[in-house]
PDB file of N, CA and C in Angstrom:
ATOM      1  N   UNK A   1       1.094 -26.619 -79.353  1.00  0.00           N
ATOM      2  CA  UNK A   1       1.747 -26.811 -80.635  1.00  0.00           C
ATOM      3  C   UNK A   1       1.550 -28.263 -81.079  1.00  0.00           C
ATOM      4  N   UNK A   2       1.085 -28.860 -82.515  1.00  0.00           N
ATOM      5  CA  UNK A   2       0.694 -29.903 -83.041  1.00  0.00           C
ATOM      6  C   UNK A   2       2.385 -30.473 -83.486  1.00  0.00           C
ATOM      7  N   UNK A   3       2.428 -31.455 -83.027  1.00  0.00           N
ATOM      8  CA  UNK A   3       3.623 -32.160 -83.350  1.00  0.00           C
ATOM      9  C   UNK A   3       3.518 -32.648 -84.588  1.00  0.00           C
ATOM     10  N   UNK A   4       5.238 -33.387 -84.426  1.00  0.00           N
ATOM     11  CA  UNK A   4       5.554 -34.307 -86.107  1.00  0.00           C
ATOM     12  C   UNK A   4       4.409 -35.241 -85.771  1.00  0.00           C
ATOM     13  N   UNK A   5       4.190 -35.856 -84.624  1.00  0.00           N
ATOM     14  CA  UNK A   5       3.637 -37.321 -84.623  1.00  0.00           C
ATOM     15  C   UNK A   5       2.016 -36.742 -85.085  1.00  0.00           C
ATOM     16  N   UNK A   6       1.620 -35.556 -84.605  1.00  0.00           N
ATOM     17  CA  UNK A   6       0.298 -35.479 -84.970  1.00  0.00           C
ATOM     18  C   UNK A   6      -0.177 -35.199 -86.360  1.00  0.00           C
ATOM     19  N   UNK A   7       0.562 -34.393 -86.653  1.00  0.00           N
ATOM     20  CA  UNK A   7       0.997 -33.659 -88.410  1.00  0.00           C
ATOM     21  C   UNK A   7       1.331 -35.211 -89.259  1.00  0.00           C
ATOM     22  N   UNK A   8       1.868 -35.690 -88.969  1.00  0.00           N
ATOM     23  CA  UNK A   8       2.253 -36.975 -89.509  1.00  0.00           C
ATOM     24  C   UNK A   8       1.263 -38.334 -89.688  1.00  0.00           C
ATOM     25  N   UNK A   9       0.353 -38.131 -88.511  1.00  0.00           N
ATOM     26  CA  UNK A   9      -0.825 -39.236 -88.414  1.00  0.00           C
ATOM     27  C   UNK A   9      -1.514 -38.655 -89.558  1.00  0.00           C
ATOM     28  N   UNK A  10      -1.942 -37.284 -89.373  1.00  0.00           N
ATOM     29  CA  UNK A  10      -2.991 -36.335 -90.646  1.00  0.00           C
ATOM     30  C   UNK A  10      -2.571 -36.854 -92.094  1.00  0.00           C
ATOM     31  N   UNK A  11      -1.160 -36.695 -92.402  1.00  0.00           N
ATOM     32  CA  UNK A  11      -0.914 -36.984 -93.292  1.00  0.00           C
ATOM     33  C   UNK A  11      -1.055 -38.156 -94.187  1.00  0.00           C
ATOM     34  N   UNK A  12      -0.795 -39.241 -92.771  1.00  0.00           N
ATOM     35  CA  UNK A  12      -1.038 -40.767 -93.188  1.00  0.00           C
ATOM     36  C   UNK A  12      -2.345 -40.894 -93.679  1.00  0.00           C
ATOM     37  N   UNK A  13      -3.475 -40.454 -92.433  1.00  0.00           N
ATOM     38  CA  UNK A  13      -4.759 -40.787 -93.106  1.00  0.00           C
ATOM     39  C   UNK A  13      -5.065 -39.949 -94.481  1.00  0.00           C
ATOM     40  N   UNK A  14      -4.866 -39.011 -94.479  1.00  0.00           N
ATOM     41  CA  UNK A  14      -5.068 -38.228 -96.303  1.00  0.00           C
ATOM     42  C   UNK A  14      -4.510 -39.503 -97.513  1.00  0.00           C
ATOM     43  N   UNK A  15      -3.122 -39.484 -97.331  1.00  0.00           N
ATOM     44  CA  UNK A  15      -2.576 -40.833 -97.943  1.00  0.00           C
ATOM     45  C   UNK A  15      -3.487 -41.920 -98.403  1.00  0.00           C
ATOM     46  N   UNK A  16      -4.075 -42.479 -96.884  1.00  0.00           N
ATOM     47  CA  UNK A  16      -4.682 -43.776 -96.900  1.00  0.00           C
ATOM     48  C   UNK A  16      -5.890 -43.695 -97.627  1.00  0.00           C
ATOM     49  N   UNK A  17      -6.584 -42.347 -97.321  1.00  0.00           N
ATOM     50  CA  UNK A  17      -7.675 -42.342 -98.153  1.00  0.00           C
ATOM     51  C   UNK A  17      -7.128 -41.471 -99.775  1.00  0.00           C
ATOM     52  N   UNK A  18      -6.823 -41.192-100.334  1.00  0.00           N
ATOM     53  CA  UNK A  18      -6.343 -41.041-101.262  1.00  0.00           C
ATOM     54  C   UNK A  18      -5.384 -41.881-102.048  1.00  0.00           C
ATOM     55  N   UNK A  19      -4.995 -43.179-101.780  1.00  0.00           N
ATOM     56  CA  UNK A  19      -4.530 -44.305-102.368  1.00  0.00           C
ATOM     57  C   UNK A  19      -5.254 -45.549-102.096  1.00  0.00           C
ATOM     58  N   UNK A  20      -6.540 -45.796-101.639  1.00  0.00           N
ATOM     59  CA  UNK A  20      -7.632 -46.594-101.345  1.00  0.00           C
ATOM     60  C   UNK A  20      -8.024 -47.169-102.744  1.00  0.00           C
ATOM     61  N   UNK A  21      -7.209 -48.279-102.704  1.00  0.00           N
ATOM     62  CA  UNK A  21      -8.657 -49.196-103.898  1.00  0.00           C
ATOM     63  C   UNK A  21      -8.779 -50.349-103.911  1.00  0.00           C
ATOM     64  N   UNK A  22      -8.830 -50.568-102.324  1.00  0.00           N
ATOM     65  CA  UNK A  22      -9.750 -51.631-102.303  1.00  0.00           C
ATOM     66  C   UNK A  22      -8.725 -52.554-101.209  1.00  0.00           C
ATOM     67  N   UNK A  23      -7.160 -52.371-101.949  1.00  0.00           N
ATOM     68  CA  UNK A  23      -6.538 -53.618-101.232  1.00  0.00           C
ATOM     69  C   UNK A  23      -5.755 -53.278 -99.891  1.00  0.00           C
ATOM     70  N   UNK A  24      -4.597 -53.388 -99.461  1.00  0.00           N
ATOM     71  CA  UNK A  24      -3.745 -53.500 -98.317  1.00  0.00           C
ATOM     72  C   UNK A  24      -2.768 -52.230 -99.330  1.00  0.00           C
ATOM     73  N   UNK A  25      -2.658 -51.193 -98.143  1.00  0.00           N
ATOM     74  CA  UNK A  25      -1.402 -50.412 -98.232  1.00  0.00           C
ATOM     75  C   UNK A  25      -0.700 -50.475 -97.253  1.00  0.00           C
ATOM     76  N   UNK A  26       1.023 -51.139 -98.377  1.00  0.00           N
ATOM     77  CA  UNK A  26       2.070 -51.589 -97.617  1.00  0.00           C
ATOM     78  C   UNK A  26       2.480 -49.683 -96.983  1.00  0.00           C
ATOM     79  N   UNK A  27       2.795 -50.185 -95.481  1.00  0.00           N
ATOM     80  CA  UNK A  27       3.283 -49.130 -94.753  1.00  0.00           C
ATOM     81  C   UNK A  27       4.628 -48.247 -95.335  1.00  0.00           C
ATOM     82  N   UNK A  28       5.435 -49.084 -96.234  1.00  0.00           N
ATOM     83  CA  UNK A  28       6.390 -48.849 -97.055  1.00  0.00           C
ATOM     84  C   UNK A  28       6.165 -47.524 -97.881  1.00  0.00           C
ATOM     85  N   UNK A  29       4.840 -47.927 -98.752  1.00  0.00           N
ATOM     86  CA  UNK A  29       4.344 -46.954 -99.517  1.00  0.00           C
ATOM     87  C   UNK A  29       4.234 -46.038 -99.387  1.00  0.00           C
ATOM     88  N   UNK A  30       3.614 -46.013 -98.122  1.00  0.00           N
ATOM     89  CA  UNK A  30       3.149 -44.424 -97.315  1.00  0.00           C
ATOM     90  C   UNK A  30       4.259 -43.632 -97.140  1.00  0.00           C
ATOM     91  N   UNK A  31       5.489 -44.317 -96.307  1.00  0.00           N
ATOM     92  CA  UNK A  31       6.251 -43.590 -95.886  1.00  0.00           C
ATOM     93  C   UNK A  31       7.489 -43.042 -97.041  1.00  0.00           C
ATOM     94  N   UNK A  32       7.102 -43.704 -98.568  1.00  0.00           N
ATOM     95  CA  UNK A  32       7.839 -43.649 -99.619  1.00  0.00           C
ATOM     96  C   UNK A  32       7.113 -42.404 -99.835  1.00  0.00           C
ATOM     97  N   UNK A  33       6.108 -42.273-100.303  1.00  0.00           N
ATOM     98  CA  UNK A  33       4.924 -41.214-100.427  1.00  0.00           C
ATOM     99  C   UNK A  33       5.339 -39.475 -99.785  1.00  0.00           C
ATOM    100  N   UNK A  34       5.043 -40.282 -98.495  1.00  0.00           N
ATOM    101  CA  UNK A  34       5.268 -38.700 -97.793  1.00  0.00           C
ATOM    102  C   UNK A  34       6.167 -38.708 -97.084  1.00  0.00           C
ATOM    103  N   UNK A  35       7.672 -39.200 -97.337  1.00  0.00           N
ATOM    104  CA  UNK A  35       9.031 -38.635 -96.908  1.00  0.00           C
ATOM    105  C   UNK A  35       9.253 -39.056 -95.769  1.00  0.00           C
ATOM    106  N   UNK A  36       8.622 -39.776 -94.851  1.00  0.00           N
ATOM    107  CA  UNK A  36       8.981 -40.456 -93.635  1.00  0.00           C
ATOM    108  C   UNK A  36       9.432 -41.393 -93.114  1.00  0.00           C
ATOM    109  N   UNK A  37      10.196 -41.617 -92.409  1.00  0.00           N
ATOM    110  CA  UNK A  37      10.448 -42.610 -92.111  1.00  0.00           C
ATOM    111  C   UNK A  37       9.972 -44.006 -91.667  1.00  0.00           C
ATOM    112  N   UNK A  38      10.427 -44.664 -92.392  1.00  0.00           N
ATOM    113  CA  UNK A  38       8.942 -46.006 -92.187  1.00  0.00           C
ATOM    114  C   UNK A  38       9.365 -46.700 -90.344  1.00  0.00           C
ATOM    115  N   UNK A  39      10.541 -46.325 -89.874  1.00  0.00           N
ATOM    116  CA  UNK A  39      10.404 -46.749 -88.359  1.00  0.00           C
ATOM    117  C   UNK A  39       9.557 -45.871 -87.356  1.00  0.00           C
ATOM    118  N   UNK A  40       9.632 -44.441 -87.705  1.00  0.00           N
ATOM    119  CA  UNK A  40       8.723 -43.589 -86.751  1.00  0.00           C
ATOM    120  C   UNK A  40       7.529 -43.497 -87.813  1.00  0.00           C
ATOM    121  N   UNK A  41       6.856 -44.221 -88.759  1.00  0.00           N
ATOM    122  CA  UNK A  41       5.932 -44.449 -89.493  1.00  0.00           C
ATOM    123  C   UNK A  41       4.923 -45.793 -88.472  1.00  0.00           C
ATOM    124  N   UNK A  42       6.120 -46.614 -88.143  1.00  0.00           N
ATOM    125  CA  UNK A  42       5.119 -47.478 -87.803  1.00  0.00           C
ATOM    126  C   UNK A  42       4.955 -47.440 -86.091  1.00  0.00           C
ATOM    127  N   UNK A  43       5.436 -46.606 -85.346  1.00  0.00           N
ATOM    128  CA  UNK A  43       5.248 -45.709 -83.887  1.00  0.00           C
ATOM    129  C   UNK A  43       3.869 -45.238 -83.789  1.00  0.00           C
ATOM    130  N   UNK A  44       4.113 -44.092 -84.878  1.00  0.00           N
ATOM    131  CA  UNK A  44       2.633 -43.507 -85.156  1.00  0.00           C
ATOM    132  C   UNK A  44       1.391 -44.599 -85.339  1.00  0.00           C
ATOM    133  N   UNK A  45       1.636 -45.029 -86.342  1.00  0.00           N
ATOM    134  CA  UNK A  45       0.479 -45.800 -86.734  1.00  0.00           C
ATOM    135  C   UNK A  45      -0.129 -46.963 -85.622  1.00  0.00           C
ATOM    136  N   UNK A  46       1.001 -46.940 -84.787  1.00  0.00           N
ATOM    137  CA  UNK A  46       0.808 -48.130 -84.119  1.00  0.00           C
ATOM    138  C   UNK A  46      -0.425 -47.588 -82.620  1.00  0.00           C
ATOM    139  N   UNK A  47      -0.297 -46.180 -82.668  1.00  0.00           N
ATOM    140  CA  UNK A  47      -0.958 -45.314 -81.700  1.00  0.00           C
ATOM    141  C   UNK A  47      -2.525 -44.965 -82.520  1.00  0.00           C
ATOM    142  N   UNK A  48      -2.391 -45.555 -83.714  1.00  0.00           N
ATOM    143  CA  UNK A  48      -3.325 -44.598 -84.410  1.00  0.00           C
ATOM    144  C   UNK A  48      -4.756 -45.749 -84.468  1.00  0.00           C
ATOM    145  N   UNK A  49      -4.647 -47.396 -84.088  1.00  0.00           N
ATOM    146  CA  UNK A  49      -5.074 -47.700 -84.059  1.00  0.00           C
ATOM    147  C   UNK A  49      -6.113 -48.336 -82.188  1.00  0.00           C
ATOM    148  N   UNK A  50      -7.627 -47.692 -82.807  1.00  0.00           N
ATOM    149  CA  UNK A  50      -8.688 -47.981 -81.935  1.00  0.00           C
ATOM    150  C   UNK A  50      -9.442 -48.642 -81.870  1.00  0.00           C
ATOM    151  N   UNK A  51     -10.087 -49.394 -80.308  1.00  0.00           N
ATOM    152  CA  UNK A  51     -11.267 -50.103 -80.536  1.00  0.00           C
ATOM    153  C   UNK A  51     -12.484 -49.899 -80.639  1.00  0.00           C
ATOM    154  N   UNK A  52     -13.531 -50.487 -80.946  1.00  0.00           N
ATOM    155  CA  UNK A  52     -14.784 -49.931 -81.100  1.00  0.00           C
ATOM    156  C   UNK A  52     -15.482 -49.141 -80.041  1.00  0.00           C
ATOM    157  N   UNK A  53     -15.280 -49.516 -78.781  1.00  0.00           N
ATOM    158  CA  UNK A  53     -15.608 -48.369 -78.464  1.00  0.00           C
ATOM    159  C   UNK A  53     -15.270 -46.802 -78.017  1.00  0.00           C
ATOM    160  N   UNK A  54     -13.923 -46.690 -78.207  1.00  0.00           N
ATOM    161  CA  UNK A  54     -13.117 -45.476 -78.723  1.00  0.00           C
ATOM    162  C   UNK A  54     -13.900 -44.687 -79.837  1.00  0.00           C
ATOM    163  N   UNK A  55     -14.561 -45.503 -80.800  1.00  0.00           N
ATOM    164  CA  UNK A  55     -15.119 -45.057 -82.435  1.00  0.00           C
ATOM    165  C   UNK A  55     -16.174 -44.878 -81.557  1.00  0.00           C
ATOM    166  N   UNK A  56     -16.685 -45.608 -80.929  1.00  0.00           N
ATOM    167  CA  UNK A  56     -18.639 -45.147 -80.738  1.00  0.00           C
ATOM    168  C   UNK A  56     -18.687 -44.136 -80.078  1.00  0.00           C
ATOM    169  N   UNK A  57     -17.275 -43.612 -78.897  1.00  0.00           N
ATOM    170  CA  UNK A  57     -16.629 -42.262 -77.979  1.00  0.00           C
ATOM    171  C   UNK A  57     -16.753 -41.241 -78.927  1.00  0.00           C
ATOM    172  N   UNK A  58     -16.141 -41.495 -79.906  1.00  0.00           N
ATOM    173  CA  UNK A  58     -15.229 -40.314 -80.455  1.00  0.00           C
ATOM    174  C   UNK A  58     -16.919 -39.510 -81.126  1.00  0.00           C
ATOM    175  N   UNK A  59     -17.444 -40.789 -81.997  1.00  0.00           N
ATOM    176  CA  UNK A  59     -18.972 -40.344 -82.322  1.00  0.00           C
ATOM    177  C   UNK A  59     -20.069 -39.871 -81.599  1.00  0.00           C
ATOM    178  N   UNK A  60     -20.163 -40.728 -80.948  1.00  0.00           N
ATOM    179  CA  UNK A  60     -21.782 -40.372 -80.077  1.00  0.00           C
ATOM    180  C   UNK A  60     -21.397 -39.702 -78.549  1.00  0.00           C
ATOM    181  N   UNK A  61     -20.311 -39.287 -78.046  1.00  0.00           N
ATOM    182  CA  UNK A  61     -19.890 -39.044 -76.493  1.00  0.00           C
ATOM    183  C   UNK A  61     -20.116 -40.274 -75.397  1.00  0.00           C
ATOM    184  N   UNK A  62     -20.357 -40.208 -74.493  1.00  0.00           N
ATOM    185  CA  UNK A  62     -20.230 -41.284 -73.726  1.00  0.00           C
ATOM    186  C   UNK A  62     -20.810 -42.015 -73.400  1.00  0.00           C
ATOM    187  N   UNK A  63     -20.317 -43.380 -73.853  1.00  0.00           N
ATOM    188  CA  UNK A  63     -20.790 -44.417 -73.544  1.00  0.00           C
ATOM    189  C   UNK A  63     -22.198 -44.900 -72.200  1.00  0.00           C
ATOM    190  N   UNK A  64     -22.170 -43.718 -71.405  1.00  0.00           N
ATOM    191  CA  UNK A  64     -22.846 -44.152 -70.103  1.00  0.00           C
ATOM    192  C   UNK A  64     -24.088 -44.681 -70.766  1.00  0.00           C
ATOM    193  N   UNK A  65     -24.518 -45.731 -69.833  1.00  0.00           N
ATOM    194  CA  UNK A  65     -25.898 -46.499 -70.013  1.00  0.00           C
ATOM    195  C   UNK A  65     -27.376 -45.673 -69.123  1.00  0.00           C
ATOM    196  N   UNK A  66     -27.165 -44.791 -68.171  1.00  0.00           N
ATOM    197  CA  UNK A  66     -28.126 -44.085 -67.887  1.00  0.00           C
ATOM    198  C   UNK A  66     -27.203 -42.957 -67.506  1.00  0.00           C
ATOM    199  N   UNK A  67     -27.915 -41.607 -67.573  1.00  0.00           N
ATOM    200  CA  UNK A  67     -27.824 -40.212 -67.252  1.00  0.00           C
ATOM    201  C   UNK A  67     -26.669 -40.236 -66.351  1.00  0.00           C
ATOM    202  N   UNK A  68     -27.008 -40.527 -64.832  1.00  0.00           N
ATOM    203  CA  UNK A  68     -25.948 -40.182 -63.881  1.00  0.00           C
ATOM    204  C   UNK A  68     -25.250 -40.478 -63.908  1.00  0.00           C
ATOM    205  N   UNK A  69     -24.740 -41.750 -64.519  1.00  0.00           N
ATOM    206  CA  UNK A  69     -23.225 -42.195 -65.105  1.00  0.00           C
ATOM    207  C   UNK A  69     -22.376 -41.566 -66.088  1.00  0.00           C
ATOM    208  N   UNK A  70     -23.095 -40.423 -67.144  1.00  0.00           N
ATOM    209  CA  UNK A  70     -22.426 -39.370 -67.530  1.00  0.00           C
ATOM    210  C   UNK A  70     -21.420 -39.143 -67.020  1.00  0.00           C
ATOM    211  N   UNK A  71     -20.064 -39.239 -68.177  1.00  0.00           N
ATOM    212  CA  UNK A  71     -18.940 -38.000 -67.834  1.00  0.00           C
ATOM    213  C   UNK A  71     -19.454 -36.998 -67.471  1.00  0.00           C
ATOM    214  N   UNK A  72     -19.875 -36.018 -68.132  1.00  0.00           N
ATOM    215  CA  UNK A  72     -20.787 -34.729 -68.156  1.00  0.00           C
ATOM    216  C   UNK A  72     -22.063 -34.339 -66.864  1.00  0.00           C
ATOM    217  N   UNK A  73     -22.387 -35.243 -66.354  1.00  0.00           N
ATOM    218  CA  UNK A  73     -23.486 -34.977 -65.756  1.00  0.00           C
ATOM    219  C   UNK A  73     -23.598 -34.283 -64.055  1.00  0.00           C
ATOM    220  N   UNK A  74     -24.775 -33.937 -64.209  1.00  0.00           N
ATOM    221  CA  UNK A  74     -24.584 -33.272 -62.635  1.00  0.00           C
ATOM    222  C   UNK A  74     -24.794 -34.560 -61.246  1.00  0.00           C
ATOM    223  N   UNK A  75     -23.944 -34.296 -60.595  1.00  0.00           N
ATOM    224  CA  UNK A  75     -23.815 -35.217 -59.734  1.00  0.00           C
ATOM    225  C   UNK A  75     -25.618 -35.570 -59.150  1.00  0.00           C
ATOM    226  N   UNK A  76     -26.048 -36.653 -59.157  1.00  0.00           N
ATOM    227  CA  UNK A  76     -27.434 -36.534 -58.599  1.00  0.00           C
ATOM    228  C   UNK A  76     -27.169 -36.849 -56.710  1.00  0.00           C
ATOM    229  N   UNK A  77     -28.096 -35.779 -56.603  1.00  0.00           N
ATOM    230  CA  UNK A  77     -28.591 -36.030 -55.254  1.00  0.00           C
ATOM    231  C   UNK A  77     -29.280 -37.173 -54.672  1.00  0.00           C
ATOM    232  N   UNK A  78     -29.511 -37.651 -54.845  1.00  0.00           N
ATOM    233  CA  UNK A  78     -30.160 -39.699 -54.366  1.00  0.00           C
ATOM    234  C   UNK A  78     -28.944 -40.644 -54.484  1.00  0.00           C
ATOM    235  N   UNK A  79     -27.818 -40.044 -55.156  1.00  0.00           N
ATOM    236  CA  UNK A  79     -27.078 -41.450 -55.296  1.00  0.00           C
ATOM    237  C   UNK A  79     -26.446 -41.869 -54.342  1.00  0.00           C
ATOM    238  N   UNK A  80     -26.055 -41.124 -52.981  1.00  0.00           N
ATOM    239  CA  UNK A  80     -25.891 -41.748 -52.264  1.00  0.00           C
ATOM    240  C   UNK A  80     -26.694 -42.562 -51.056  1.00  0.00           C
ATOM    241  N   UNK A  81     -28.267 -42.825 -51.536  1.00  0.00           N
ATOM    242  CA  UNK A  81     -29.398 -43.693 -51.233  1.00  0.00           C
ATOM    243  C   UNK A  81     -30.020 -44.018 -52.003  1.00  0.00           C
ATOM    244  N   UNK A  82     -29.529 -44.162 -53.451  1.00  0.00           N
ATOM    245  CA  UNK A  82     -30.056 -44.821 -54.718  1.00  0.00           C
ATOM    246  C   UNK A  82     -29.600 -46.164 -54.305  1.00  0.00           C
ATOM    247  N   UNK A  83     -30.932 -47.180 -54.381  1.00  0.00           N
ATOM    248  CA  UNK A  83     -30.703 -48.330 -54.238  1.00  0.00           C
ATOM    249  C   UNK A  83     -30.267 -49.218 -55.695  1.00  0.00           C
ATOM    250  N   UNK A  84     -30.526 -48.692 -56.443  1.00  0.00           N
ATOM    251  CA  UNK A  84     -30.522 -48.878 -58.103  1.00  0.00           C
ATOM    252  C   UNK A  84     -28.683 -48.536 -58.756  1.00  0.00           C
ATOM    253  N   UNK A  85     -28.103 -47.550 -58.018  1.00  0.00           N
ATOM    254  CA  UNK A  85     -27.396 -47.237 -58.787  1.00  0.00           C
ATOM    255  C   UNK A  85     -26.171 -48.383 -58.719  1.00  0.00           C
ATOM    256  N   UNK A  86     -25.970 -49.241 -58.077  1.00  0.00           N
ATOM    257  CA  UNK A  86     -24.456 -50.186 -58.287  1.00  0.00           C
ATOM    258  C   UNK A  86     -25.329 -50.810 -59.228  1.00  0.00           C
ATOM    259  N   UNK A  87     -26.014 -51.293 -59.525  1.00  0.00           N
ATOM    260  CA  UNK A  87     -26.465 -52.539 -60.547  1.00  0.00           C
ATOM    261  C   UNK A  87     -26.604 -51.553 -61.876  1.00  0.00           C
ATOM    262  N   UNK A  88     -27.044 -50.021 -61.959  1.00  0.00           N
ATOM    263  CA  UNK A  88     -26.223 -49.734 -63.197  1.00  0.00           C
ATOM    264  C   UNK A  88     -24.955 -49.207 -63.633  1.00  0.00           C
ATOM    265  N   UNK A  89     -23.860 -48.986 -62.242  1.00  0.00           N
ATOM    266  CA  UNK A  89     -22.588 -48.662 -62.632  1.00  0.00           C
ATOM    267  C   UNK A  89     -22.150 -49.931 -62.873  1.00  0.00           C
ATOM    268  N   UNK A  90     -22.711 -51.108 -62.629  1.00  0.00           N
ATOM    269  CA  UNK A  90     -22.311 -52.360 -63.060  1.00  0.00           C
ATOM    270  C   UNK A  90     -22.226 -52.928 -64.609  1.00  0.00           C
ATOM    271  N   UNK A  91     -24.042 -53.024 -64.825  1.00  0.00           N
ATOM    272  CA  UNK A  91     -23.961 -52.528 -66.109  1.00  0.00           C
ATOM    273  C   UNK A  91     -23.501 -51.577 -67.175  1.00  0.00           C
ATOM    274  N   UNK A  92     -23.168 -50.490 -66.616  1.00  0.00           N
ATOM    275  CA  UNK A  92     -22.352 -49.643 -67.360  1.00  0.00           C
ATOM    276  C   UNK A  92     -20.722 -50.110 -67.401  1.00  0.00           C
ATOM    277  N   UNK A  93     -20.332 -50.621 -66.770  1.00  0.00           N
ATOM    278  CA  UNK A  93     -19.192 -51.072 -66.638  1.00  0.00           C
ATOM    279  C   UNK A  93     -18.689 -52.203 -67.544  1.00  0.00           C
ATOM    280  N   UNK A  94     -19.844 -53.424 -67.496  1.00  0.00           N
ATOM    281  CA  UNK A  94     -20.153 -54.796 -68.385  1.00  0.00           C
ATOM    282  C   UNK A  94     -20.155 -53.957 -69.991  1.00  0.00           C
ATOM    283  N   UNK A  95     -20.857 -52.616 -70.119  1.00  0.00           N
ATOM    284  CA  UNK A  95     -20.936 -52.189 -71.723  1.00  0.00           C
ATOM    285  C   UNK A  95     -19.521 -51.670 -71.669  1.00  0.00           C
ATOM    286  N   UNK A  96     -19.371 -50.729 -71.167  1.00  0.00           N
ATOM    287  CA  UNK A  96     -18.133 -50.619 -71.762  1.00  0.00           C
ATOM    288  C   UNK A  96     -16.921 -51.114 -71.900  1.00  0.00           C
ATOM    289  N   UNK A  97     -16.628 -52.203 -71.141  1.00  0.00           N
ATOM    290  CA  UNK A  97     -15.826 -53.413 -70.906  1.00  0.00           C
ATOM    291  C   UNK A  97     -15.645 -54.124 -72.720  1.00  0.00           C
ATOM    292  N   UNK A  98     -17.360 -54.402 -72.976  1.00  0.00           N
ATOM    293  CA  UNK A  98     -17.420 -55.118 -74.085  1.00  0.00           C
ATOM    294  C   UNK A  98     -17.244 -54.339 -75.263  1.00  0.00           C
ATOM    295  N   UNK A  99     -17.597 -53.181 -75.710  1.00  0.00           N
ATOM    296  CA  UNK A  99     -17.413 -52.057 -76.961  1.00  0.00           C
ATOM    297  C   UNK A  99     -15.789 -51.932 -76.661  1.00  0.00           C
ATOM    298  N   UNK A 100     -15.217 -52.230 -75.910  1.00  0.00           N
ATOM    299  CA  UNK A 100     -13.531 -51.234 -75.544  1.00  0.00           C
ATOM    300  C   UNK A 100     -12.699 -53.017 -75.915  1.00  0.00           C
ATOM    301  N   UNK A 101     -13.324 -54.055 -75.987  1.00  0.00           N
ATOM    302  CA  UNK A 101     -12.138 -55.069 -75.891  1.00  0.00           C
ATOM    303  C   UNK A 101     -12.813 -55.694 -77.201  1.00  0.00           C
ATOM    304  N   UNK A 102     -13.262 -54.915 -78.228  1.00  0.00           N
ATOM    305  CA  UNK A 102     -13.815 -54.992 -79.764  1.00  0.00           C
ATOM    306  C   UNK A 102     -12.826 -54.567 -80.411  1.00  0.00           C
ATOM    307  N   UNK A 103     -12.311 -55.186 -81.836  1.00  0.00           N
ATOM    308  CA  UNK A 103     -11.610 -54.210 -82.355  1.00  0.00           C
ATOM    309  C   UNK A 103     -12.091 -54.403 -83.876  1.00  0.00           C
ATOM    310  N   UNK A 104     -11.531 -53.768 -84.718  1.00  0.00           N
ATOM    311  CA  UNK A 104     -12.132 -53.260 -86.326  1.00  0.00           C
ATOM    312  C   UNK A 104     -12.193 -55.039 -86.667  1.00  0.00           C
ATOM    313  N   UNK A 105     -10.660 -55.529 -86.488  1.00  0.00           N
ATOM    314  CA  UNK A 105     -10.352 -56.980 -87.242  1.00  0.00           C
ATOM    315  C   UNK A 105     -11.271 -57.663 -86.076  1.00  0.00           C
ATOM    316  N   UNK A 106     -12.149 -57.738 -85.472  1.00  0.00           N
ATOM    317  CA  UNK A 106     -12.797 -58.891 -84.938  1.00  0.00           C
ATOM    318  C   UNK A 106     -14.387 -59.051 -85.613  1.00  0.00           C
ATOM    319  N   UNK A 107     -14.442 -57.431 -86.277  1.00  0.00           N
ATOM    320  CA  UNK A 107     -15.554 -57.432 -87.319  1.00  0.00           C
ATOM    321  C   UNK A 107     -15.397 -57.869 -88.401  1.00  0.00           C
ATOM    322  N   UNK A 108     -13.957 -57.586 -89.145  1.00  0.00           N
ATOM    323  CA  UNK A 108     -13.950 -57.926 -90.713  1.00  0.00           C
ATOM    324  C   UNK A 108     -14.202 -59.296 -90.882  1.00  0.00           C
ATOM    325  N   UNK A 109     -15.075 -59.814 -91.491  1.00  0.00           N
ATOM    326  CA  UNK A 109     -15.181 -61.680 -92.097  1.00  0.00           C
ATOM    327  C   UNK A 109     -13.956 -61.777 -92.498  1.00  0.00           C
ATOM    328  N   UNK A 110     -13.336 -62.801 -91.873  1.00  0.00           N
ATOM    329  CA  UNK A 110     -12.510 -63.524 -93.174  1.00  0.00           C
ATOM    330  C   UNK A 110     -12.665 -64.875 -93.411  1.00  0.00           C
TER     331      UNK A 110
END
């Protein structure tokens, strides 16, 4: 069953993009808008925000830097005499470290 908090995020973003022009929408607005309360307004919202690499997750699936590091993947048979593989769970580790401690405001210029 989809909760208030989830039903309620939906709503916000419809809002947000349907009162978009250009500037800052006060959280006030929203919750004037669609009947909510602006304290469990800003709970939600406060969950609703992700870092970049959450966005590159949600888009492209997982982050892994080669195959066997797949969420998804079939366990390979060599890895436990893959001489290769710590230096790319390493590197895989270094990427996603860096996409996950990105966030939207470290892109925007100001």
């Amino acid at each position: 069953m989809i909760s208030t908090r989830g039903r309620y995020a939906i709503r916000v973003l419809i809002d947000i993009a349907e009162n978009d022009n250009g500037s800052y929408i006060p959280l006030k607005d929203i919750a004037a808008r669609q009947n909510i309360s602006k304290k469990y307004l800003e709970i939600i919202v406060k969950d609703m925000v992700y870092n970049i690499g959450e966005v590159i997750e949600l888009m492209e699936g997982s982050l892994a830097t080669v195959a066997c590091l797949a969420n998804d993947s079939v366990p390979c048979p060599r890895a436990g005499e893959c001489e290769t593989l710590p230096m790319w769970a390493e590197y895989d580790k270094l990427t996603h470290d860096f996409f996950h401690s990105k966030w939207l405001s470290d892109l925007v210029r100001r």
